[in-house]
Protein backbone atom coordinates (compact mmCIF):
# COMPACT_ATOMS: atom_id res chain seq x y z
CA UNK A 1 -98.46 19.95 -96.51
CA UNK A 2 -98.23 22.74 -98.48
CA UNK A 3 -100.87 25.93 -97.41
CA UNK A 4 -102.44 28.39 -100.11
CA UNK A 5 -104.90 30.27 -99.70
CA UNK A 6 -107.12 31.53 -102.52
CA UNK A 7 -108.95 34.95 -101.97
CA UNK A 8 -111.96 35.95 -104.17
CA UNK A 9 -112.82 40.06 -104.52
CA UNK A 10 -115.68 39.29 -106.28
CA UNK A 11 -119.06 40.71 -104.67
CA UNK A 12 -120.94 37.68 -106.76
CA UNK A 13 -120.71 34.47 -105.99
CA UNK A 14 -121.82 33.40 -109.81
CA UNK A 15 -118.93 35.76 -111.04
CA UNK A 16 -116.89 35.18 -113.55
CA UNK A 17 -113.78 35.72 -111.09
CA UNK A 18 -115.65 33.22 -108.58
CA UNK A 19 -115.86 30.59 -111.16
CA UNK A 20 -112.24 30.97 -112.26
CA UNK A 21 -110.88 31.47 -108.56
CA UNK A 22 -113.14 28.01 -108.03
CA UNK A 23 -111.27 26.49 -110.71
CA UNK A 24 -107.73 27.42 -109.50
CA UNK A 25 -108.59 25.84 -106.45
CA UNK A 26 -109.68 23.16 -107.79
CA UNK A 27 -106.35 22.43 -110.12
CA UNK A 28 -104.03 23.34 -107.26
CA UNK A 29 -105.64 20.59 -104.44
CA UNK A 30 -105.56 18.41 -107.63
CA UNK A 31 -101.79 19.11 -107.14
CA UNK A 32 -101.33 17.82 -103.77
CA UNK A 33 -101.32 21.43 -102.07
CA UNK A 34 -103.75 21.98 -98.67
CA UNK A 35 -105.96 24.86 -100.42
CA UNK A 36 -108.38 27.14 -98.61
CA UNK A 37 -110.69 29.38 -100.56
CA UNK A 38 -111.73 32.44 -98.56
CA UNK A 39 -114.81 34.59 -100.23
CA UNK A 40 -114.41 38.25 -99.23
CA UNK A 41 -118.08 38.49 -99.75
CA UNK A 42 -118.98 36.11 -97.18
CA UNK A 43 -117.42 37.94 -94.11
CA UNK A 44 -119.81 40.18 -92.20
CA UNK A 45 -119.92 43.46 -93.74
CA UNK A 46 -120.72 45.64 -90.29
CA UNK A 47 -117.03 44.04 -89.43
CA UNK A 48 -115.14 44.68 -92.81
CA UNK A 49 -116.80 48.46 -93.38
CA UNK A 50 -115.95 49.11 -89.34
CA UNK A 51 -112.44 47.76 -89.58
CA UNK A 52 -113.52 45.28 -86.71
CA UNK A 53 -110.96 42.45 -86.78
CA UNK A 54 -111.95 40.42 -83.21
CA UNK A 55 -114.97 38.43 -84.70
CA UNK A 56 -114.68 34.52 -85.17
CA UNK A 57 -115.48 34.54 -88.92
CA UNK A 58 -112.90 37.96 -89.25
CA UNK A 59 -110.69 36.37 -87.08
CA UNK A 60 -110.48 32.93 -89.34
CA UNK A 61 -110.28 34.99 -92.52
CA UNK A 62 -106.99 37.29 -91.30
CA UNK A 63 -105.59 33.72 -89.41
CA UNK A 64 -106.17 32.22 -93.08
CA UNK A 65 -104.15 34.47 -94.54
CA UNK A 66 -101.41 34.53 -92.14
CA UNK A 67 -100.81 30.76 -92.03
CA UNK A 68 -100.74 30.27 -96.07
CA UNK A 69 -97.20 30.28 -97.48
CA UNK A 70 -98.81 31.47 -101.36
CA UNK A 71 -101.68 33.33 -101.49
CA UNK A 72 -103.99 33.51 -104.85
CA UNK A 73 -105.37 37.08 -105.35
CA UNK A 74 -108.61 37.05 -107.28
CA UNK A 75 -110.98 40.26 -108.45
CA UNK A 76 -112.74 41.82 -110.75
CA UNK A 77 -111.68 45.10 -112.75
CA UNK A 78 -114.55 47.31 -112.13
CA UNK A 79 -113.59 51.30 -112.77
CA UNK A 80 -109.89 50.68 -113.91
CA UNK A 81 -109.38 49.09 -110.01
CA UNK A 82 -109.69 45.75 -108.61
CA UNK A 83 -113.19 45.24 -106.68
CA UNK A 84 -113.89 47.62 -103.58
CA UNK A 85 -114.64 44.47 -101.51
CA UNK A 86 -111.02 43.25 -101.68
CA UNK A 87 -109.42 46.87 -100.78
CA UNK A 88 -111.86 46.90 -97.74
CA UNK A 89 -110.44 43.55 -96.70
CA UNK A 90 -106.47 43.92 -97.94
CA UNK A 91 -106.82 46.97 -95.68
CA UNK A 92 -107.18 44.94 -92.77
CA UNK A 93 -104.37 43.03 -93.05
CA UNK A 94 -101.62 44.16 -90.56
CA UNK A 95 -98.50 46.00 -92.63
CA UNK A 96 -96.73 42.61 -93.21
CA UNK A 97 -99.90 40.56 -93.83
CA UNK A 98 -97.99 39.02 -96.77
CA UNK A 99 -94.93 39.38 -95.34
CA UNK A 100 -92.68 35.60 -96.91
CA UNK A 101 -95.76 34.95 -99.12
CA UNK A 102 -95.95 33.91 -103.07
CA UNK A 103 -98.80 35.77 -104.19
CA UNK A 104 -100.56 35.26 -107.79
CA UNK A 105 -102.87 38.02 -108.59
CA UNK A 106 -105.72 37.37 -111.22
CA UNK A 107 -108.14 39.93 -112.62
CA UNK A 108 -110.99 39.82 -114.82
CA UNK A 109 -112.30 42.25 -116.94
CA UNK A 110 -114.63 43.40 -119.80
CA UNK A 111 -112.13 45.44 -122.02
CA UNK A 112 -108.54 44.81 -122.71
CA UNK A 113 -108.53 48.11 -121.48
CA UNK A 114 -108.29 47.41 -118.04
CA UNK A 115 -105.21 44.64 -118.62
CA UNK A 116 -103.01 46.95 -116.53
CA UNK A 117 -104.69 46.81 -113.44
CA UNK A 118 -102.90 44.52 -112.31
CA UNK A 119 -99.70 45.79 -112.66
CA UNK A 120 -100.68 49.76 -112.08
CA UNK A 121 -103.27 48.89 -109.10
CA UNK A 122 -102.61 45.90 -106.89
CA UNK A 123 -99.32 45.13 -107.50
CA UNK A 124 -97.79 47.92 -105.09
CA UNK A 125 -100.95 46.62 -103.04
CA UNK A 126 -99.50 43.55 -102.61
CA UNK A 127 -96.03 44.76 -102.54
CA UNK A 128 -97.03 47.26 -99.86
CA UNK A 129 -98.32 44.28 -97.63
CA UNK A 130 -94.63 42.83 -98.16
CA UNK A 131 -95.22 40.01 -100.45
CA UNK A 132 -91.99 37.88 -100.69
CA UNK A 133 -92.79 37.80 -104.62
CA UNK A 134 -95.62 38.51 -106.74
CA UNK A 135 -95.29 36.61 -109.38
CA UNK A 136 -96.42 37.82 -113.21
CA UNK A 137 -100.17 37.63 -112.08
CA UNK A 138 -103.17 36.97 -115.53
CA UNK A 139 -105.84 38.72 -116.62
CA UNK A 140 -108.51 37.40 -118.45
CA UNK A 141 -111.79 39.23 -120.52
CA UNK A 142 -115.11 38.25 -119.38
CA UNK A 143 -115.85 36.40 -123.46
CA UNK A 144 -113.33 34.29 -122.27
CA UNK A 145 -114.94 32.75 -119.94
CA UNK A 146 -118.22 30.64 -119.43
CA UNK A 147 -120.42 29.14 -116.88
CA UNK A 148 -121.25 25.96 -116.92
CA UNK A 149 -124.59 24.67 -115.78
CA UNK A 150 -122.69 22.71 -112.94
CA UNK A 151 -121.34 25.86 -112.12
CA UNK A 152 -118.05 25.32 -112.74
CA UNK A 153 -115.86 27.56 -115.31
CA UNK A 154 -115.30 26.75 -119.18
CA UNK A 155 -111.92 28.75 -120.82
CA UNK A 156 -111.55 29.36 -124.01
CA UNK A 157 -107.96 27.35 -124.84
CA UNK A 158 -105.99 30.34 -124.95
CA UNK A 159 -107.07 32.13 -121.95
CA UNK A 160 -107.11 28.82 -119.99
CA UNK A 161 -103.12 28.38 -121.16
CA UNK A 162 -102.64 31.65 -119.86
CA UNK A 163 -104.27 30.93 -116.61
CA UNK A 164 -102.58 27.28 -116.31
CA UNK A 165 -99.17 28.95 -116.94
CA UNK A 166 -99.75 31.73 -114.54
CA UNK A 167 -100.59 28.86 -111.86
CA UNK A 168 -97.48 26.50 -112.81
CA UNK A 169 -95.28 30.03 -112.40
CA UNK A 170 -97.28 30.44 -109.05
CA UNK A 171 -95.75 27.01 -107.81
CA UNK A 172 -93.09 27.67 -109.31
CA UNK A 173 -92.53 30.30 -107.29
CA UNK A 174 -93.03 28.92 -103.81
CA UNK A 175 -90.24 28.54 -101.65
CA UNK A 176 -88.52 25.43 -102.60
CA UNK A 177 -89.90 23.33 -99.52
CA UNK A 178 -93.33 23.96 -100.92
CA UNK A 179 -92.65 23.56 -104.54
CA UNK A 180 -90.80 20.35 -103.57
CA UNK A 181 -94.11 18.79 -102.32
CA UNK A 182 -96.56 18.79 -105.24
CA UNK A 183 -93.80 18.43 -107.26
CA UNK A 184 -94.66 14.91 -109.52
């Protein structure tokens, strides 16, 4: 089966780029893929701010990472930049971390303003880690999205077309072996 991995910036767990990031996993299992979601706030901060890669949890995170074959890049646009909390952990990842890898990045943001970040910040991130391709990527304002009270996320339609086309090109993208697989 299939292995993506979907990694969440966000420094909330009730953030709008959680919920989203929640709901691409969701839609991609729903697919047929083997999907792990890996919160970058949930590793042990002594070990991401001291570059300390040999603990278990560390160790599962950077192991995650290197086994997927697509790799979902979620944050938050805070400053013009995506989220502090994913450059601490990107920078952990050897050279070729994403070396072969289909990676969809995703930001969220307040202002339209900020609709570049992807492109200006982490796509020569990514690129820089050797990312096989980084496909188109989506970024979507904060007043497009809504929490639910079950916690999961509500689009507005267009935004959620965006992000549903974003994902499809994501698949889309995946070596054909992978692609082949949740293919219907």
């Amino acid at each position: 089966m299939t292995s993506l991995l979907a990694i969440s910036g966000s420094p909330s767990a009730d953030s709008r780029t959680a919920l989203v990031t929640r709901e691409i996993v969701r839609r991609l299992s729903l697919t047929g893929f083997d999907v792990g979601h890996l919160n970058v706030r949930d590793l042990p901060a002594p070990d991401l701010l001291a570059a300390r890669t040999g603990g278990v949890e560390m160790r599962r995170a950077l192991d995650a990472v290197a086994s997927a074959e697509g790799v979902v890049i979620a944050t938050p646009v805070y400053k013009a930049a995506y989220s502090g909390l994913l450059k601490t952990f990107l920078d952990l990842l050897p050279q070729s971390g994403l070396a072969g890898k289909t990676v969809l990045p995703l930001a969220t943001g307040g202002s339209t303003a900020h609709v570049l970040t992807i492109d200006y910040a982490l796509r020569p991130v990514l690129a820089a880690l050797g990312a096989r391709h980084v496909v188109a990527g989506c970024f979507l304002l904060d007043q497009a999205i809504e929490r639910r009270p079950d916690r999961s996320a509500w689009l507005q339609p267009e935004a959620e077309l965006r992000l549903f086309q974003a994902v499809d090109d994501f698949v889309e993208a995946l070596p054909v072996s992978a692609a082949t697989i949740a293919a219907p």
